[in-house]
PDB file of N, CA and C in Angstrom:
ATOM      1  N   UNK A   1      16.670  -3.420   7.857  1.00  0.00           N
ATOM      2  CA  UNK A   1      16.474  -3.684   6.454  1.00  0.00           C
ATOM      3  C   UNK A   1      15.048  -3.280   6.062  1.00  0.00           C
ATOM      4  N   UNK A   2      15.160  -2.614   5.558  1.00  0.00           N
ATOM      5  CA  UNK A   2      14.171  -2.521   4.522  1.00  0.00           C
ATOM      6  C   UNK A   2      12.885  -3.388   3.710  1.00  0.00           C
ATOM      7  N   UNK A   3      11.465  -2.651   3.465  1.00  0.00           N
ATOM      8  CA  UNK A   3      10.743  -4.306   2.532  1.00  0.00           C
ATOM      9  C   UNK A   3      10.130  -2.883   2.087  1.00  0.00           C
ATOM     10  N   UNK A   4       9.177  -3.447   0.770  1.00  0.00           N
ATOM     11  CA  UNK A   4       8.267  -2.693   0.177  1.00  0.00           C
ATOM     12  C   UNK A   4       6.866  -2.999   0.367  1.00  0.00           C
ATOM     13  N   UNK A   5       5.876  -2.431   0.601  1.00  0.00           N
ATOM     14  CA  UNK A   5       4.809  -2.170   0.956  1.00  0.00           C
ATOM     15  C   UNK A   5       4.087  -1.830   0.054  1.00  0.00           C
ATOM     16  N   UNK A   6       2.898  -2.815  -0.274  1.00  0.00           N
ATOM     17  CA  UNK A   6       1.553  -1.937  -1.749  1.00  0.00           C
ATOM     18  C   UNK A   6       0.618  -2.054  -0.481  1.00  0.00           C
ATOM     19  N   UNK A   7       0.113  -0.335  -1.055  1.00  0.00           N
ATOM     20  CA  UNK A   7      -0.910   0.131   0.147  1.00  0.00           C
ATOM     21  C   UNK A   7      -1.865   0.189  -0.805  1.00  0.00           C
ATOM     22  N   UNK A   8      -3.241  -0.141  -0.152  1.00  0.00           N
ATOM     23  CA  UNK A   8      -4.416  -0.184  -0.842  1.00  0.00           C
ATOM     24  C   UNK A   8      -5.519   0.495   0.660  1.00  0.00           C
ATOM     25  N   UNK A   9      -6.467   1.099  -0.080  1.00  0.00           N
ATOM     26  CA  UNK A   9      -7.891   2.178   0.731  1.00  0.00           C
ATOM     27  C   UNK A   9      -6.869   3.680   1.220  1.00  0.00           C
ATOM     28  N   UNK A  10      -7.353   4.294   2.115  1.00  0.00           N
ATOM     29  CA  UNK A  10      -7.251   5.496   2.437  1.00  0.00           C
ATOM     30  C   UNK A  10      -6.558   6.639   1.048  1.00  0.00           C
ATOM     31  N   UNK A  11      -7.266   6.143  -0.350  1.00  0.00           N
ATOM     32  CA  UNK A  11      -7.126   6.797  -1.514  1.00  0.00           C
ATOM     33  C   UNK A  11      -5.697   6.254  -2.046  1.00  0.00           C
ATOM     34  N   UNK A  12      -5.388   4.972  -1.629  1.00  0.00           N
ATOM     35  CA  UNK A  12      -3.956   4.380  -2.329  1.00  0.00           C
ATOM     36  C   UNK A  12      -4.807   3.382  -3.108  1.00  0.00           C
ATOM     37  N   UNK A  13      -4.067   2.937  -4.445  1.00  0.00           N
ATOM     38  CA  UNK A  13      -4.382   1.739  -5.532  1.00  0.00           C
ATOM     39  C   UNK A  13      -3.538   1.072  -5.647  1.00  0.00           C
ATOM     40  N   UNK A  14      -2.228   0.478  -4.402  1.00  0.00           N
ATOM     41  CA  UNK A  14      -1.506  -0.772  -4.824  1.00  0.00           C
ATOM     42  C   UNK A  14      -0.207   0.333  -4.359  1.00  0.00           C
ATOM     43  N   UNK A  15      -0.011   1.662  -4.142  1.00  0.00           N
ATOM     44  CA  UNK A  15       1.356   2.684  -4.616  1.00  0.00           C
ATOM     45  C   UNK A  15       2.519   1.937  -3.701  1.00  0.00           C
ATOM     46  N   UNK A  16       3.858   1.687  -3.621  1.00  0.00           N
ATOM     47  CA  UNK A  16       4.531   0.815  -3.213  1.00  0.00           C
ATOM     48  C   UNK A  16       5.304   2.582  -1.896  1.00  0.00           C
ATOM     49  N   UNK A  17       5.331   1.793  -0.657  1.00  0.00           N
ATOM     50  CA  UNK A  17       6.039   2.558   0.055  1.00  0.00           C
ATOM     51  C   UNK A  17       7.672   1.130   0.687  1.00  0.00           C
ATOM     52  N   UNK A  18       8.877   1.999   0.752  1.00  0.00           N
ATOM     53  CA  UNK A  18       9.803   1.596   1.638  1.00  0.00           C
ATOM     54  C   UNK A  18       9.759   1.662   2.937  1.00  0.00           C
ATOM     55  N   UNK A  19       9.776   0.556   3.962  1.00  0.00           N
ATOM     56  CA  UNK A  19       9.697   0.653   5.187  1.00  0.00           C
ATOM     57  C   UNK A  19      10.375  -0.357   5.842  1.00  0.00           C
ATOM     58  N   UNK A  20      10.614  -0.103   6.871  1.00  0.00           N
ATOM     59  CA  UNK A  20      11.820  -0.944   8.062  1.00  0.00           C
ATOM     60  C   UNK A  20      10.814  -2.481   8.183  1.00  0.00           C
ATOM     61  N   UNK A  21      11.793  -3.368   8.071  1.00  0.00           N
ATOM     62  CA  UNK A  21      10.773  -5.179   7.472  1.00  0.00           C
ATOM     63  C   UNK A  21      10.090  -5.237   9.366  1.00  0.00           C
ATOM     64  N   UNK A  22       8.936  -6.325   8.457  1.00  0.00           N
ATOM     65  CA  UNK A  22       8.438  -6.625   9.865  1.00  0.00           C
ATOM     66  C   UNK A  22       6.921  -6.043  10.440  1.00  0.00           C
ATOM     67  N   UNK A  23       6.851  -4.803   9.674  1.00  0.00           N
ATOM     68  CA  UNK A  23       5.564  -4.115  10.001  1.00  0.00           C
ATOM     69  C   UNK A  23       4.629  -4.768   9.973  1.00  0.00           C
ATOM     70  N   UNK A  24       3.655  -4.462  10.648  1.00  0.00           N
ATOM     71  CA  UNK A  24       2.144  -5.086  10.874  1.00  0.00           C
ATOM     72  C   UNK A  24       1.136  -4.193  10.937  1.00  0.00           C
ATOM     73  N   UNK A  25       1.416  -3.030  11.113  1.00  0.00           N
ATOM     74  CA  UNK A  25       0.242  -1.662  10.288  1.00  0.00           C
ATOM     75  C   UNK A  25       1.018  -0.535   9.891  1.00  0.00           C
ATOM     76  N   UNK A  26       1.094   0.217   9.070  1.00  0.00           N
ATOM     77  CA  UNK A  26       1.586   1.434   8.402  1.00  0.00           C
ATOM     78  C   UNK A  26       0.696   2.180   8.541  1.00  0.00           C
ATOM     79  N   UNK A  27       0.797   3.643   8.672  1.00  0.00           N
ATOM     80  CA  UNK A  27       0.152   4.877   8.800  1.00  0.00           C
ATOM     81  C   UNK A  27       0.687   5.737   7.528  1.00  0.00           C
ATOM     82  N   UNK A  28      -0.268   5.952   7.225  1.00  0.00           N
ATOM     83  CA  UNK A  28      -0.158   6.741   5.827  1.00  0.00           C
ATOM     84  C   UNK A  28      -1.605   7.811   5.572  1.00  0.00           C
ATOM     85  N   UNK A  29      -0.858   9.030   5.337  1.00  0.00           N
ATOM     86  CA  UNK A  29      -1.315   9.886   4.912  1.00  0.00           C
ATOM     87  C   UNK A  29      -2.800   9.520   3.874  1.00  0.00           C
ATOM     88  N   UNK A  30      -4.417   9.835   3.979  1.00  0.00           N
ATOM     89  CA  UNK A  30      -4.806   9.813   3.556  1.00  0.00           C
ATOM     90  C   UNK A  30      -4.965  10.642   2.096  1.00  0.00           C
ATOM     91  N   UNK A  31      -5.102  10.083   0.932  1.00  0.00           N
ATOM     92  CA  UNK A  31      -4.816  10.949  -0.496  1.00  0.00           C
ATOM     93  C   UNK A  31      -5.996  11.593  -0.835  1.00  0.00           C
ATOM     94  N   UNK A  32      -6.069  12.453  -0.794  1.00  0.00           N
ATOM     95  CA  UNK A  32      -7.109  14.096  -1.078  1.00  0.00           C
ATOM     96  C   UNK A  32      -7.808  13.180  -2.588  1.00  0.00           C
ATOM     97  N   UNK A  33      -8.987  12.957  -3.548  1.00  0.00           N
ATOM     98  CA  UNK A  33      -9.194  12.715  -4.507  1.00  0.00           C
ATOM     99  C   UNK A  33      -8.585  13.477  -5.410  1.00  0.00           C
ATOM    100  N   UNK A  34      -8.550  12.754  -6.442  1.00  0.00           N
ATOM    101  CA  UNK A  34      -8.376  13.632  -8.029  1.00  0.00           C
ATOM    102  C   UNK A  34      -8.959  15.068  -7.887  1.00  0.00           C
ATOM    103  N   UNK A  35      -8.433  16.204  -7.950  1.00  0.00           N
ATOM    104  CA  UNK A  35      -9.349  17.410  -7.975  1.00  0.00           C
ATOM    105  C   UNK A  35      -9.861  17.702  -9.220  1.00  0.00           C
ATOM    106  N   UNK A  36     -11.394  18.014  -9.489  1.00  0.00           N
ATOM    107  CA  UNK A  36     -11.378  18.481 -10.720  1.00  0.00           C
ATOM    108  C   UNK A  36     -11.552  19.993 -10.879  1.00  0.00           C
ATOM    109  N   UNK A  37     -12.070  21.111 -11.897  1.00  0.00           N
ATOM    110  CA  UNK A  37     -12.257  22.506 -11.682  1.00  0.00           C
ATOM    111  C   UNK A  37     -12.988  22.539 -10.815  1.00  0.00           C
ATOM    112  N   UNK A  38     -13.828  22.198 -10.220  1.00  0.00           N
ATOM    113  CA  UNK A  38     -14.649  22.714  -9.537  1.00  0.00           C
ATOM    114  C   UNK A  38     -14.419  22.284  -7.735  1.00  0.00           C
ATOM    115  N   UNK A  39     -13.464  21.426  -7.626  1.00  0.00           N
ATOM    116  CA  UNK A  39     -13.517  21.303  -6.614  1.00  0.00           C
ATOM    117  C   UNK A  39     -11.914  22.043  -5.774  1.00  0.00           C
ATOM    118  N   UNK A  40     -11.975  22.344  -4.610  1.00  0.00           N
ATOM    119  CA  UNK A  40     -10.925  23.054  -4.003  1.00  0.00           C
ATOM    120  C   UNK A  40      -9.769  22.236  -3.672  1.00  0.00           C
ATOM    121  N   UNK A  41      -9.191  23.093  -3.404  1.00  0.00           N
ATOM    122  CA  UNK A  41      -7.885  22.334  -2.667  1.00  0.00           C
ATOM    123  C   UNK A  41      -7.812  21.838  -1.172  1.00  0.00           C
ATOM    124  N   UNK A  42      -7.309  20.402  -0.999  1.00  0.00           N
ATOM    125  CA  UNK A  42      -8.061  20.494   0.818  1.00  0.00           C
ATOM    126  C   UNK A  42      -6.370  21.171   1.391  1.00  0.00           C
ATOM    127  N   UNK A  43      -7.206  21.264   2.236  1.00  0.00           N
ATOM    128  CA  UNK A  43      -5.798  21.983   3.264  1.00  0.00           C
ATOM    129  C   UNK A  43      -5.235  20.883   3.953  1.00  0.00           C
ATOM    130  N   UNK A  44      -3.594  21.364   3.614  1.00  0.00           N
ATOM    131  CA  UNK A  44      -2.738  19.728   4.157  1.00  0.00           C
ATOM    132  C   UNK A  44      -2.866  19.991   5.124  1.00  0.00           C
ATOM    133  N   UNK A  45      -3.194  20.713   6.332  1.00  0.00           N
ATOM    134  CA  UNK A  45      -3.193  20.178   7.936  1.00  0.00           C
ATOM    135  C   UNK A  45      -4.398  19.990   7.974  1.00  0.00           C
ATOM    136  N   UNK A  46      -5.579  19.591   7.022  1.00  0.00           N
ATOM    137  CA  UNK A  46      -6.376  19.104   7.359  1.00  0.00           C
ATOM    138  C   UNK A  46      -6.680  17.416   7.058  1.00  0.00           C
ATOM    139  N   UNK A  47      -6.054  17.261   6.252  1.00  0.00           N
ATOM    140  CA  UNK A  47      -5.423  15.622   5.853  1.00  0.00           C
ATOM    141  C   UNK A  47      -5.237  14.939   7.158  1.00  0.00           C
ATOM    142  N   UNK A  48      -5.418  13.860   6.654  1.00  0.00           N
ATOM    143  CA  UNK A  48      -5.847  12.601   8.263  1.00  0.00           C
ATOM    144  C   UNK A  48      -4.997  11.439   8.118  1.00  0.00           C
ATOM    145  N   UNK A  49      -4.167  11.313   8.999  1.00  0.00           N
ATOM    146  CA  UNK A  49      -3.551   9.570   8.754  1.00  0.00           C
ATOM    147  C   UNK A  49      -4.421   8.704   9.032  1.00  0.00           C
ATOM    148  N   UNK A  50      -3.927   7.474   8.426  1.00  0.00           N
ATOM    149  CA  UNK A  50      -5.353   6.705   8.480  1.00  0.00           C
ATOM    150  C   UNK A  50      -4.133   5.257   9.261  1.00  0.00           C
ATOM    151  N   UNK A  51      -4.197   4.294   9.950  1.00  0.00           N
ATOM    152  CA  UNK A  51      -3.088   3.323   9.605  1.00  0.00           C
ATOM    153  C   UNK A  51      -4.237   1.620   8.985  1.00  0.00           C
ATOM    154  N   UNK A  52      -2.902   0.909   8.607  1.00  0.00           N
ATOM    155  CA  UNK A  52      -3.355   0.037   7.780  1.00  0.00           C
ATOM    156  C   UNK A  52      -2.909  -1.076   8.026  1.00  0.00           C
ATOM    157  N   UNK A  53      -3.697  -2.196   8.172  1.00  0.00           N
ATOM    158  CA  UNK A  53      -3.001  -3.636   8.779  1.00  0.00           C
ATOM    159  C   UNK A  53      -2.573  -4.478   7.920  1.00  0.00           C
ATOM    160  N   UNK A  54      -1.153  -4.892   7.761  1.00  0.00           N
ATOM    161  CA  UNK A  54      -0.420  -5.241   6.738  1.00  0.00           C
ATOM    162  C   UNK A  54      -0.639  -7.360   6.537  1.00  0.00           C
ATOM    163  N   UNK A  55      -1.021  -7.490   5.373  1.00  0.00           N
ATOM    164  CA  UNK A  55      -1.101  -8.988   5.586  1.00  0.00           C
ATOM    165  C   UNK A  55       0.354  -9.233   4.425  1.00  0.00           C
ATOM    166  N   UNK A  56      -0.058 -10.940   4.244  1.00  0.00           N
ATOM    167  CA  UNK A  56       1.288 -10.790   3.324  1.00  0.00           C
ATOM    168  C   UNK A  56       0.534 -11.853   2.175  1.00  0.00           C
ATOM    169  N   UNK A  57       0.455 -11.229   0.844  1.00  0.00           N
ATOM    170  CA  UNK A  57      -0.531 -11.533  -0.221  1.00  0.00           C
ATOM    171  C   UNK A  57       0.668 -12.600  -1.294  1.00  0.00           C
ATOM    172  N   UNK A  58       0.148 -13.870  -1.164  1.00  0.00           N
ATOM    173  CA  UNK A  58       1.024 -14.489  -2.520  1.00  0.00           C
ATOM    174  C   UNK A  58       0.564 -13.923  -4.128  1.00  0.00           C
ATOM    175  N   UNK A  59       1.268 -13.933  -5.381  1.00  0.00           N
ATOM    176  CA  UNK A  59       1.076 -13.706  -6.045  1.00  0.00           C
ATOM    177  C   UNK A  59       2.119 -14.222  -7.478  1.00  0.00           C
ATOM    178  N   UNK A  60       1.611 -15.180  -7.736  1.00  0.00           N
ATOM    179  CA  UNK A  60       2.537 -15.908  -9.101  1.00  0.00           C
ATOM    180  C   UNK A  60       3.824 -16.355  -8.710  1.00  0.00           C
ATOM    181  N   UNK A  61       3.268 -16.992  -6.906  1.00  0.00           N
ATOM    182  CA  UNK A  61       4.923 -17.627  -6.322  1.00  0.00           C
ATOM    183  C   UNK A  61       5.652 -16.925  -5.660  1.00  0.00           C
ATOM    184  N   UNK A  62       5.187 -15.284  -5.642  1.00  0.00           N
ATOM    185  CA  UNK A  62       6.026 -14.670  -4.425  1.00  0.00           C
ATOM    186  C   UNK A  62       4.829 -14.084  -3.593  1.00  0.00           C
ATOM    187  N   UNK A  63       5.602 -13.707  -2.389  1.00  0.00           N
ATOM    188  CA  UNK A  63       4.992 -12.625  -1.576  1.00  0.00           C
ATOM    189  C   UNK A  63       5.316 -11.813  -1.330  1.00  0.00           C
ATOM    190  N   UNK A  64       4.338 -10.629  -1.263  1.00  0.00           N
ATOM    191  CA  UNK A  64       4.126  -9.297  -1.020  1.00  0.00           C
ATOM    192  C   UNK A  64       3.681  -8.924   0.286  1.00  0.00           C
ATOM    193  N   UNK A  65       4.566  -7.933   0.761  1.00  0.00           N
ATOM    194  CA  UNK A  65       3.790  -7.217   1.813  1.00  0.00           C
ATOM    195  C   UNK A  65       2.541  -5.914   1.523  1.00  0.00           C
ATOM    196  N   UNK A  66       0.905  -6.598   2.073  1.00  0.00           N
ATOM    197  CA  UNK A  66       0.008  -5.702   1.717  1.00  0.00           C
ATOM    198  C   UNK A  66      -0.693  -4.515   2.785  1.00  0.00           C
ATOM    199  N   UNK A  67      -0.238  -3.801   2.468  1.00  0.00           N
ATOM    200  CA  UNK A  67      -1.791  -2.734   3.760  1.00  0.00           C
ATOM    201  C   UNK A  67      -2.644  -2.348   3.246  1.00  0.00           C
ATOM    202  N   UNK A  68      -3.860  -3.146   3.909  1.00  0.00           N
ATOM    203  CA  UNK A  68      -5.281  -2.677   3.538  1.00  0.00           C
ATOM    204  C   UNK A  68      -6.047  -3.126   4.709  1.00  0.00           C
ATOM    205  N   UNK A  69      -6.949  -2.691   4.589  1.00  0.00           N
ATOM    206  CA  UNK A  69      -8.228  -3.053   5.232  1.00  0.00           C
ATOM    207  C   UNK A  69      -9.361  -3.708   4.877  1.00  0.00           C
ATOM    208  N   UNK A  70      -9.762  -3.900   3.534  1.00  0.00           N
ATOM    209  CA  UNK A  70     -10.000  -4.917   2.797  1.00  0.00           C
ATOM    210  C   UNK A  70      -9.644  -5.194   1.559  1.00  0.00           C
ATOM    211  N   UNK A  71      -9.160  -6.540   1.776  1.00  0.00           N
ATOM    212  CA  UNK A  71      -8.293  -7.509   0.808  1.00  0.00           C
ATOM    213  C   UNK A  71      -8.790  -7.249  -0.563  1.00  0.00           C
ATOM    214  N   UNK A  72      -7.376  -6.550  -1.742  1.00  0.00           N
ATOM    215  CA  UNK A  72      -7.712  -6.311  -2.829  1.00  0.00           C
ATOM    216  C   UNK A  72      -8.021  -7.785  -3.723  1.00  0.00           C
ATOM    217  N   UNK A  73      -9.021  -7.801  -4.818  1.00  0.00           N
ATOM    218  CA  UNK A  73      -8.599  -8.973  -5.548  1.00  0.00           C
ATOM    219  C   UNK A  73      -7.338  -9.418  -6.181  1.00  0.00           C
ATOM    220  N   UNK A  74      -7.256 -10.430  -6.431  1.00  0.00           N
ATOM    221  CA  UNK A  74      -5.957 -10.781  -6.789  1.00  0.00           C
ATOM    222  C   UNK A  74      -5.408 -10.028  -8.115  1.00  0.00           C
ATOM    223  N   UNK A  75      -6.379  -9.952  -8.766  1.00  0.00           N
ATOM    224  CA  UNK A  75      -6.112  -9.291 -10.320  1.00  0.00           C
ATOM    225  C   UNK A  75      -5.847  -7.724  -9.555  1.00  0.00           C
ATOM    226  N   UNK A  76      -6.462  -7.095  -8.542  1.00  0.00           N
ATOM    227  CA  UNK A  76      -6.011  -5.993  -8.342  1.00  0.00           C
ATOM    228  C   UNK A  76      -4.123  -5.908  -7.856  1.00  0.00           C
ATOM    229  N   UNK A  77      -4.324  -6.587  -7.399  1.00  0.00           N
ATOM    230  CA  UNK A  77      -2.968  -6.794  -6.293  1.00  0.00           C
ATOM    231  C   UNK A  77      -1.990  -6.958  -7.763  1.00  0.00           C
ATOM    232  N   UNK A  78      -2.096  -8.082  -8.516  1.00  0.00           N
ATOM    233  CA  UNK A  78      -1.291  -8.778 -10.005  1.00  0.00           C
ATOM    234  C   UNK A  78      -0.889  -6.815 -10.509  1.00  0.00           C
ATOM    235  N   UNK A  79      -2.047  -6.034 -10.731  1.00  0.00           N
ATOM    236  CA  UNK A  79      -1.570  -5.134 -11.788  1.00  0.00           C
ATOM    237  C   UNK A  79      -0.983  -4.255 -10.787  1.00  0.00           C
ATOM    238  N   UNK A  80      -1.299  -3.873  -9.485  1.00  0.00           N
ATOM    239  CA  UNK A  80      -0.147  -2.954  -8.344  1.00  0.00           C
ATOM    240  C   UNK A  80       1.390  -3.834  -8.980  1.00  0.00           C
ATOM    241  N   UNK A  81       1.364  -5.113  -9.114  1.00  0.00           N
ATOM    242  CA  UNK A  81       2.872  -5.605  -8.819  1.00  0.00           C
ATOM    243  C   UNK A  81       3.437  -5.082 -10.422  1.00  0.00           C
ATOM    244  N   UNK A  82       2.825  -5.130 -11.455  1.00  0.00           N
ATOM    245  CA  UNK A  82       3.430  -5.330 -12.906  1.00  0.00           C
ATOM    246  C   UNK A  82       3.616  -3.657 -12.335  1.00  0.00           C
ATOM    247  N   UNK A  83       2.411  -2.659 -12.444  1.00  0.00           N
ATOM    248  CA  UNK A  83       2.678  -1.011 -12.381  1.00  0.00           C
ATOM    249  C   UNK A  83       3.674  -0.910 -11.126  1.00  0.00           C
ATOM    250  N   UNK A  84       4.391  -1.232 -10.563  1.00  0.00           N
ATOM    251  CA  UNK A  84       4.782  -0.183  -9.095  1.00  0.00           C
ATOM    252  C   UNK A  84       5.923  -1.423  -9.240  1.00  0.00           C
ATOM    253  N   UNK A  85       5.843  -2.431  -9.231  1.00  0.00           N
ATOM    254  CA  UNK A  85       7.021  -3.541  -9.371  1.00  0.00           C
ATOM    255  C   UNK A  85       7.626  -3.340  -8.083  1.00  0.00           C
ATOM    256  N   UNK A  86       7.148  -3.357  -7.279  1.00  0.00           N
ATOM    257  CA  UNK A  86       7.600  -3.537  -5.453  1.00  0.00           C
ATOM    258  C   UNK A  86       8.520  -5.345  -5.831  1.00  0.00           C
ATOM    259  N   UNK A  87       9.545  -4.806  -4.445  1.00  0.00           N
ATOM    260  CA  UNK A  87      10.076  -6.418  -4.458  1.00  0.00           C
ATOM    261  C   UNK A  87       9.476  -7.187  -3.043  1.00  0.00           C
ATOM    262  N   UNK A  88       9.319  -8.813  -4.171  1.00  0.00           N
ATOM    263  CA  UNK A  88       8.770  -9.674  -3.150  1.00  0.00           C
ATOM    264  C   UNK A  88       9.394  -9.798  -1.481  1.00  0.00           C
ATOM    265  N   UNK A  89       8.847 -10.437  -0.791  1.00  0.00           N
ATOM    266  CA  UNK A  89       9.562 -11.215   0.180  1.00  0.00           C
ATOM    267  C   UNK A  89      10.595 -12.046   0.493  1.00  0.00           C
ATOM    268  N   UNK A  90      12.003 -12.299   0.388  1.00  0.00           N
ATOM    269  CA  UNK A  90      12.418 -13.191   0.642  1.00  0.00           C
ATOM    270  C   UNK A  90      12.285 -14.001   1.211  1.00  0.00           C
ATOM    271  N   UNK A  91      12.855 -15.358   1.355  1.00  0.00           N
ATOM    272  CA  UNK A  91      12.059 -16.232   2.322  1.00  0.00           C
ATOM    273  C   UNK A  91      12.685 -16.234   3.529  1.00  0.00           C
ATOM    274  N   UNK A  92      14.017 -15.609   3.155  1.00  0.00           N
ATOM    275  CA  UNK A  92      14.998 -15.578   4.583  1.00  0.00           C
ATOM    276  C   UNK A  92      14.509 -14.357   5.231  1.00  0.00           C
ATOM    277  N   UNK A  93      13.137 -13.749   4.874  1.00  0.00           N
ATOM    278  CA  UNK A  93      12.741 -12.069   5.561  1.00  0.00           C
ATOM    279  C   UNK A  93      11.257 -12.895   6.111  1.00  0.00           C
ATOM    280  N   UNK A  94      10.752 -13.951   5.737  1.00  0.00           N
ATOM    281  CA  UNK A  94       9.427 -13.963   6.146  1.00  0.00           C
ATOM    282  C   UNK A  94       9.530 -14.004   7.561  1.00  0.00           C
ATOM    283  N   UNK A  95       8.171 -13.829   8.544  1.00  0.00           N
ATOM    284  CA  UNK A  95       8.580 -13.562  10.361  1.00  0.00           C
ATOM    285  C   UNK A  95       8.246 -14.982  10.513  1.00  0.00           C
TER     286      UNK A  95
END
């Protein structure tokens, strides 16, 4: 079964990934910045996985599964859930 994941650092802001329940670090592709004109394109085999240690963040009565490396504020975490609307934890899924 399945859970959703808000990843935060290695250039993620909350973005929700699907993954097999249970995880305790995710590896995810580090995100290249915003390019602007002046800057190049990086080369995708030069892109780096980064992995990420997953805690599990309450938020207005539910929980979320989070990967980060350091803990977003809560108001950060609140607007990942309203933008990306990942689903909570069940309680029959917590470990």
């Amino acid at each position: 079964m399945n859970q959703d994941y808000l990843i935060f650092g290695a250039g993620y802001h909350g973005e929700v990934k699907s993954l097999e329940a249970g995880q305790v670090e995710i590896e995810v592709e580090i995100k290249a910045p915003d390019e602007t004109e002046s800057s190049t394109s990086p080369n995708r085999e030069a892109l780096q996985h980064y992995t990420l240690p997953v805690t599990v963040i309450a938020v207005d009565g539910k929980r979320y599964n989070v990967a980060t490396e350091e803990n977003p504020s809560e108001d950060e975490v609140k607007e990942a859930v309203t933008r990306w609307q990942p689903q909570p934890i069940q309680a029959d899924e917590l470990l």
